[in-house]
Protein backbone atom coordinates (compact mmCIF):
# COMPACT_ATOMS: atom_id res chain seq x y z
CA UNK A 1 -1.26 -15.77 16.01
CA UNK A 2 -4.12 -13.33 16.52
CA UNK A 3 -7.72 -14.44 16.62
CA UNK A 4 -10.89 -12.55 16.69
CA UNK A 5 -13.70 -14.37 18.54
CA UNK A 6 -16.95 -13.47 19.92
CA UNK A 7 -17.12 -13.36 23.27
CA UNK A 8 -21.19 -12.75 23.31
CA UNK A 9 -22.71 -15.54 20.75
CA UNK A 10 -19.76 -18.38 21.84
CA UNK A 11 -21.40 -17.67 25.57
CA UNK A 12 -25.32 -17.79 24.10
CA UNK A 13 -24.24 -21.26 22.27
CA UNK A 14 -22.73 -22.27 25.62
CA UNK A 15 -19.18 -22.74 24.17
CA UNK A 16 -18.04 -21.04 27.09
CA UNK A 17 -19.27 -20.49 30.51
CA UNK A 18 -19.36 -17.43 32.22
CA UNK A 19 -16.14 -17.94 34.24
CA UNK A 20 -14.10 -18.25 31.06
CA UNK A 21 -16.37 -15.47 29.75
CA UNK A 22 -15.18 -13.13 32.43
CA UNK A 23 -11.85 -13.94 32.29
CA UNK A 24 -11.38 -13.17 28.15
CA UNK A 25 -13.39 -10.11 28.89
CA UNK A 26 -10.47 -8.52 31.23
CA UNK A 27 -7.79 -9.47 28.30
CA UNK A 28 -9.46 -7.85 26.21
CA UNK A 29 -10.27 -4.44 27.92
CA UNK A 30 -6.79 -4.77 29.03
CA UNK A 31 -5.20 -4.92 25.05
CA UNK A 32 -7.87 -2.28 24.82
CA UNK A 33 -6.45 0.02 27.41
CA UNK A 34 -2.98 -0.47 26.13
CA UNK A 35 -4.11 0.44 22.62
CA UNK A 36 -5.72 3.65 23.43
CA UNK A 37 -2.60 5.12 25.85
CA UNK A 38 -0.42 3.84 23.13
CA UNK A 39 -2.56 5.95 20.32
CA UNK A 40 -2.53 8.89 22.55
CA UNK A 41 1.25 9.16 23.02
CA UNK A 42 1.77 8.50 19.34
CA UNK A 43 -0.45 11.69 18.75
CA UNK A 44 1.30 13.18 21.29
CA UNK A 45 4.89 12.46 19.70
CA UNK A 46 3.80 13.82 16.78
CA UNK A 47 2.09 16.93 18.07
CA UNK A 48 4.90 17.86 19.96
CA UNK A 49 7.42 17.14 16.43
CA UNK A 50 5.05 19.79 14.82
CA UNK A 51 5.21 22.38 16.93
CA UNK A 52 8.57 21.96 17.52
CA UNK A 53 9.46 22.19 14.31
CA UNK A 54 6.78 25.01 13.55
CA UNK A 55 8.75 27.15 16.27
CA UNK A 56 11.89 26.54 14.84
CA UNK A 57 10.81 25.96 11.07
CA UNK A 58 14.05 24.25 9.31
CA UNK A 59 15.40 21.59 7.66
CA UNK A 60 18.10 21.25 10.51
CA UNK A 61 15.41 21.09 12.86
CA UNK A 62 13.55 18.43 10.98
CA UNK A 63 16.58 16.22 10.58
CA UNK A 64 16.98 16.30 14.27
CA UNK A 65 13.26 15.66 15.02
CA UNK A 66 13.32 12.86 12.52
CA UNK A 67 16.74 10.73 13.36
CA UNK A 68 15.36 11.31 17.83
CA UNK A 69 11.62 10.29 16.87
CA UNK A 70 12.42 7.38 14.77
CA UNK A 71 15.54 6.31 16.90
CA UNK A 72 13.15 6.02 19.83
CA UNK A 73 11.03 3.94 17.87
CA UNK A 74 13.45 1.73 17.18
CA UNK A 75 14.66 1.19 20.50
CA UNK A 76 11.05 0.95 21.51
CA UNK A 77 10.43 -1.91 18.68
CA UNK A 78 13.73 -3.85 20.40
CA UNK A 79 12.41 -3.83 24.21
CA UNK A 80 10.03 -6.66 22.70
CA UNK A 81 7.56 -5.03 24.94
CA UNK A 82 3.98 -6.15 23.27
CA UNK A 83 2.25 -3.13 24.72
CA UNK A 84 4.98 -0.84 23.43
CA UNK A 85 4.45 -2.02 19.69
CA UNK A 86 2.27 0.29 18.35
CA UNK A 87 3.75 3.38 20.05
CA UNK A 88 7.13 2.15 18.53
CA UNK A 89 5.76 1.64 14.58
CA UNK A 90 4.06 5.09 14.99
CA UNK A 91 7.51 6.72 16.06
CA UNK A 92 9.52 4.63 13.40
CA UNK A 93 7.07 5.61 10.77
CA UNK A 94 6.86 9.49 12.21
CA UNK A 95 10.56 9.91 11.84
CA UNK A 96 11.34 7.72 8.58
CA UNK A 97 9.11 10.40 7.13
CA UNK A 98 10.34 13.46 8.76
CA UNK A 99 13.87 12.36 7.84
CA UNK A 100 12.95 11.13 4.15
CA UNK A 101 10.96 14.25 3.46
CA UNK A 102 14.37 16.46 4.98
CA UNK A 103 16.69 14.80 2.93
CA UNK A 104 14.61 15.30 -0.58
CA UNK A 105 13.75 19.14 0.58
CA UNK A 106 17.82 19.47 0.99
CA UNK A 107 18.72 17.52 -2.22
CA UNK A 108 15.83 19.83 -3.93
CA UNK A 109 13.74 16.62 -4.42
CA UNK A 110 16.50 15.17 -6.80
CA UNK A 111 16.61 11.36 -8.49
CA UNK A 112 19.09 10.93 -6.14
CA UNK A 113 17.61 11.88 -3.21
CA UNK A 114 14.65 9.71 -3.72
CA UNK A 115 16.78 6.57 -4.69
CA UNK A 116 18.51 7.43 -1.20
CA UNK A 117 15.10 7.23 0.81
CA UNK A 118 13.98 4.25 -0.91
CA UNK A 119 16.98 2.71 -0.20
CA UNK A 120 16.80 3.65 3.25
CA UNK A 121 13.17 3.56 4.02
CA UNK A 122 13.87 -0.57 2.73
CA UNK A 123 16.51 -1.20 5.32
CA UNK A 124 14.67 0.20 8.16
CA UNK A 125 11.78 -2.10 6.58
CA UNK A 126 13.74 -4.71 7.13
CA UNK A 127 15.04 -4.16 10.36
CA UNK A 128 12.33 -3.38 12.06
CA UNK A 129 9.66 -5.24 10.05
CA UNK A 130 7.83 -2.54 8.80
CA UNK A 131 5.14 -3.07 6.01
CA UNK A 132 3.97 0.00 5.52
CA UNK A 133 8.22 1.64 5.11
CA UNK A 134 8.28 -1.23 2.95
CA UNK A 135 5.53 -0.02 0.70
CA UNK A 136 7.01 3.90 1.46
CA UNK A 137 10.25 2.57 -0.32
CA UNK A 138 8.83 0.96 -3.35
CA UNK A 139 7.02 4.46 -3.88
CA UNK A 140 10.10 6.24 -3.87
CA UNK A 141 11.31 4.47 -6.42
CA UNK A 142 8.22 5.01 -8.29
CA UNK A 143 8.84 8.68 -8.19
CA UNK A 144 12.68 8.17 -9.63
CA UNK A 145 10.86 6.74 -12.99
CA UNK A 146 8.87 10.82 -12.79
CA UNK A 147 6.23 10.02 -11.02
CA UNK A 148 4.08 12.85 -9.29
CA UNK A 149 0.77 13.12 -7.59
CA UNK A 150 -0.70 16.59 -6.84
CA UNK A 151 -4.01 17.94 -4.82
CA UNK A 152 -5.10 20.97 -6.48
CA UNK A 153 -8.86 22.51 -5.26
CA UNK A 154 -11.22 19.72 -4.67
CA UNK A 155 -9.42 17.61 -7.52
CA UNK A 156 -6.56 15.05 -7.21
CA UNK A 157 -4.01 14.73 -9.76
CA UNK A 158 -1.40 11.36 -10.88
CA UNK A 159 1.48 12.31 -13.14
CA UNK A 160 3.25 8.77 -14.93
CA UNK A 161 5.78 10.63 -17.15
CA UNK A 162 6.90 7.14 -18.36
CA UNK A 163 3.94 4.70 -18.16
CA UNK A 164 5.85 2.14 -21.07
CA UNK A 165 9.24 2.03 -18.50
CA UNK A 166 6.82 2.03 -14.97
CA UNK A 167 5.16 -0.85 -17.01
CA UNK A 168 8.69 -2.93 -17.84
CA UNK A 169 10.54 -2.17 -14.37
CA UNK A 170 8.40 -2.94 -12.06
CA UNK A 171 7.03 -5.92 -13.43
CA UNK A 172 10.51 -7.32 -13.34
CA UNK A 173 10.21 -5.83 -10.26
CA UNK A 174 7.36 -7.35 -9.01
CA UNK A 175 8.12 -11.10 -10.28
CA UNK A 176 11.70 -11.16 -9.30
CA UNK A 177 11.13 -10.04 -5.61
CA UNK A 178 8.06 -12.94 -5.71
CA UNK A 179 10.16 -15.17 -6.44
CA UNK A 180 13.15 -14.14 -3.64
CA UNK A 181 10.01 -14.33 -1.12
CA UNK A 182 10.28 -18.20 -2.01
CA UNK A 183 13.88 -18.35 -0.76
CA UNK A 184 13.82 -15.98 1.75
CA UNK A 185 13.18 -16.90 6.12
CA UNK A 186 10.13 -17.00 7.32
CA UNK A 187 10.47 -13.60 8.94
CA UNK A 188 11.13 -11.76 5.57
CA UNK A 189 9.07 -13.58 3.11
CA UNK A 190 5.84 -11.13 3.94
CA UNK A 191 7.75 -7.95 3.40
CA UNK A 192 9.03 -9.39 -0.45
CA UNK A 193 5.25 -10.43 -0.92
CA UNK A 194 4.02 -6.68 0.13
CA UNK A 195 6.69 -5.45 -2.05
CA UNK A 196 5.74 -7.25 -5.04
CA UNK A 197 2.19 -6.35 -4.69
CA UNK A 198 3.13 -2.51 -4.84
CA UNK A 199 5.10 -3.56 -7.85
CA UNK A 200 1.93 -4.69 -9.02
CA UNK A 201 -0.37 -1.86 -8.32
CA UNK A 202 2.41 0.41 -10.21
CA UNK A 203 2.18 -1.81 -12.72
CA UNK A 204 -1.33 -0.95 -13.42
CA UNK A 205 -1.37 2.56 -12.74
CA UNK A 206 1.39 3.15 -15.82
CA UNK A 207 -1.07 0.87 -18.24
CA UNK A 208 -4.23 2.85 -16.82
CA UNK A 209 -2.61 6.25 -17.18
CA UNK A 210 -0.40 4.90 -20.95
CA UNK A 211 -4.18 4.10 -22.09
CA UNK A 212 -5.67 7.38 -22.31
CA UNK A 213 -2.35 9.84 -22.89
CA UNK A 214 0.12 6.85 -24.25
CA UNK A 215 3.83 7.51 -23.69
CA UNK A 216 5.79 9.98 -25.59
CA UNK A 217 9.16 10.00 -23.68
CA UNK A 218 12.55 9.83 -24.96
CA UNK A 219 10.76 11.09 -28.77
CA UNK A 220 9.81 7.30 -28.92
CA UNK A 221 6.06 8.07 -28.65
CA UNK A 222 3.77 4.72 -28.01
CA UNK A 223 -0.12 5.19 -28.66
CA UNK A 224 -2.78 4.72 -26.24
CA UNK A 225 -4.46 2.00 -27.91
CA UNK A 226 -1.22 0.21 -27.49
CA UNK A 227 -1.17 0.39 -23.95
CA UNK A 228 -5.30 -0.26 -24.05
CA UNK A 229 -4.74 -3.42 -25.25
CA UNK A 230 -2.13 -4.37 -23.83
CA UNK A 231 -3.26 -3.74 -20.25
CA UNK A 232 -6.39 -5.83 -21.14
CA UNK A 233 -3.75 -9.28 -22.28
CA UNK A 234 -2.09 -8.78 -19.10
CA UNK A 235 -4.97 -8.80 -17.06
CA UNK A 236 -6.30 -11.57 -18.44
CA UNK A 237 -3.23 -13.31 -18.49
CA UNK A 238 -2.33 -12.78 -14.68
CA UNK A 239 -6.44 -13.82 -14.23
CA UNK A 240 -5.92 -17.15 -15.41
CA UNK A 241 -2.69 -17.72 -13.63
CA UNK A 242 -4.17 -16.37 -10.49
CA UNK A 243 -7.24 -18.17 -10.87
CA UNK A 244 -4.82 -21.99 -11.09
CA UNK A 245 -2.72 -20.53 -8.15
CA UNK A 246 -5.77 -19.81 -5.89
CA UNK A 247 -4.11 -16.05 -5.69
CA UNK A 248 -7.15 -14.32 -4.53
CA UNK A 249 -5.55 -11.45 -3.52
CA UNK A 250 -4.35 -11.15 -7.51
CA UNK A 251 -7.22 -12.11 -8.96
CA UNK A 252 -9.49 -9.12 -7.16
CA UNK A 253 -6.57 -6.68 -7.96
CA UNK A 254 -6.49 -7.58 -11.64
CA UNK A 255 -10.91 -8.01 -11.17
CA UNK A 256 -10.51 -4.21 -9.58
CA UNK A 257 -8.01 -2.63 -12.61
CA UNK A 258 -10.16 -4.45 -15.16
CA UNK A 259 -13.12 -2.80 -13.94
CA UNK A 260 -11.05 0.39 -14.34
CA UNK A 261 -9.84 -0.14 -17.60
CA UNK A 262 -13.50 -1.00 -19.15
CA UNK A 263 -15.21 2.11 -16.94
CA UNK A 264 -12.21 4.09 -18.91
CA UNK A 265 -12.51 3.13 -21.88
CA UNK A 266 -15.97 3.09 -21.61
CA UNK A 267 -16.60 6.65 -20.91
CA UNK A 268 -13.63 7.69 -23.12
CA UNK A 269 -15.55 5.97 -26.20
CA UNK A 270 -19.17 6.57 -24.97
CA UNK A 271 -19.18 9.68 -23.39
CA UNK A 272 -21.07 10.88 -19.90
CA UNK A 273 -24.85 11.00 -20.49
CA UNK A 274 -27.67 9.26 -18.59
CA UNK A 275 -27.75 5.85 -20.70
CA UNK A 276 -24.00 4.96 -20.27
CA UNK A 277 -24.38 6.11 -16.55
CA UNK A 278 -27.24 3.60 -16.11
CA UNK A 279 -25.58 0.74 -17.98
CA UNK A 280 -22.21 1.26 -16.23
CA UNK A 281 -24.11 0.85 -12.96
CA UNK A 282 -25.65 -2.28 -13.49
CA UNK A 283 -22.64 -4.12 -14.90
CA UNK A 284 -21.12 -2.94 -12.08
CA UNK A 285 -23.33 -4.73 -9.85
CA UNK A 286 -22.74 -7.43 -12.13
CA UNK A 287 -19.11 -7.28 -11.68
CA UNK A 288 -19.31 -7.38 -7.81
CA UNK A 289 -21.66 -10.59 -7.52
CA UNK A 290 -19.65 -12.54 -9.89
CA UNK A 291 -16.16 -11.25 -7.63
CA UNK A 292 -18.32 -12.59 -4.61
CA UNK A 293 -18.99 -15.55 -6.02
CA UNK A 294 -15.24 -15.92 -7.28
CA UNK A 295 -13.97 -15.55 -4.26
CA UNK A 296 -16.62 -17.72 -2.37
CA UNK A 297 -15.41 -20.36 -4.53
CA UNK A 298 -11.72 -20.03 -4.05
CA UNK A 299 -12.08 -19.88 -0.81
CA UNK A 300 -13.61 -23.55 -0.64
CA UNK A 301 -10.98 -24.38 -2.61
CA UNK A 302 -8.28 -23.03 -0.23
């Protein structure tokens, strides 16, 4: 268990004396020092990937960079070394990458390919207790269902081909791997709950982007109002089941997406001119005291 104290204002309130003072001081510019060289040689794996690969640019080369960088991660993560934690996630996240991004580039960034990572990028998850590869795999899968984003000049772009299927499979998604979290060790039970909340956030990105195009795959074309209102049940649905749970963490994601949907809808209906502009501000500072105040209740409750 990590916990972040001030040193400074537990020494003014005399909750410490300077002895003990001293001593937590070295810790922590020790974990400091550790941190930084760790950083450094993480930027300095990678660097040295890059240009390597840049000298010999192919997908050979990248598969080899990939499987040696995140194989010396992994044998890194297993010293159980503290100081050598950070350097390890950094290589094991370097080369899941490298190695995913090879084996879509060779498979010419085929279904297949991408239900390969996912499925890979979760096992390494697993083994090596990785969040963020975790949240990488979950993605994947996202892109099986068509899903693209794209960065064009100064603009960003989010591509749900099927928001009405993103919608259905990953909120079976979502639910089911919740409830495996309740079965599973202690060890795994935060990696099910981080999957489920990407499950989540998909969830709401194929109702956000179904509510302004709608979803006209398969010749089975569902309207946007559909998905408008929809989006709006669930999200007060999952509210008021969040909200008896003490799910905070649900409850600002659904406060967050609802904000989206109205601000959508609102400007989709309304238009962009100075009076909606103006009104959209202040119920947003509306929305963000009553949030604080949500959550400064909940967490009395907690």
């Amino acid at each position: 268990m990590k916990i972040t104290i001030d040193l400074d204002e537990l020494l003014e309130a005399k909750k410490i004396n300077q002895a003990e003072y001293d001593k937590f001081s070295r810790f922590a510019a020790r974990s400091t020092s550790a941190l930084a060289f760790n950083i450094l040689v993480g930027f300095g794996v990678i660097a040295v990937s890059g240009a390597t690969l840049a000298l010999v640019p192919s997908l050979i080369t990248a598969f080899v960079l990939g499987m040696a960088v995140f194989a010396g991660g992994i044998a890194l993560a297993y010293t159980r070394f503290e100081q050598w934690q950070l350097l390890a996630n950094i290589c094991i996240i370097a080369g899941a990458l490298l190695l995913g991004g090879t084996i879509i580039a060779l498979d010419e960034g085929s279904t297949r390919s991408f239900l390969f990572v996912a499925a890979a990028f979760a096992g390494a998850g697993v083994l090596t207790q990785s969040r963020l590869l975790i949240v990488l795999s979950v993605l994947a899968l996202f892109t099986c269902l068509g899903a693209r984003s794209g960065y064009f000049h100064a603009s960003y772009s989010l591509n749900v081909k099927q928001p009405a299927l993103t919608v259905l499979v990953f909120s079976l998604f979502s639910v089911g791997v919740y409830q495996l979290s309740k079965i599973l060790p202690v060890a795994y039970q935060g990696l099910a709950i981080v999957a489920s909340r990407t499950g989540v956030f998909l969830v709401n990105l194929g109702f956000w982007i179904g509510s302004l195009w709608g979803d006209g795959s398969d010749q089975a074309t569902i309207p946007s109002w559909f998905f408008s209102i929809g989006w709006a049940i669930a999200l007060i649905a999952v509210s008021i089941w969040a909200w008896k749970a003490n799910r905070r963490w649900v409850i600002n994601v659904a406060a967050v997406f609802g904000s989206i949907h109205f601000y959508t809808q609102w400007f989709e209906i309304l238009g962009p001119n100075p009076i909606t502009v103006l009104l959209a501000g202040l119920l947003a500072l509306g929305f963000a005291l009553g949030l604080r105040a949500m959550n400064a209740k909940l967490a009395r409750q907690a």
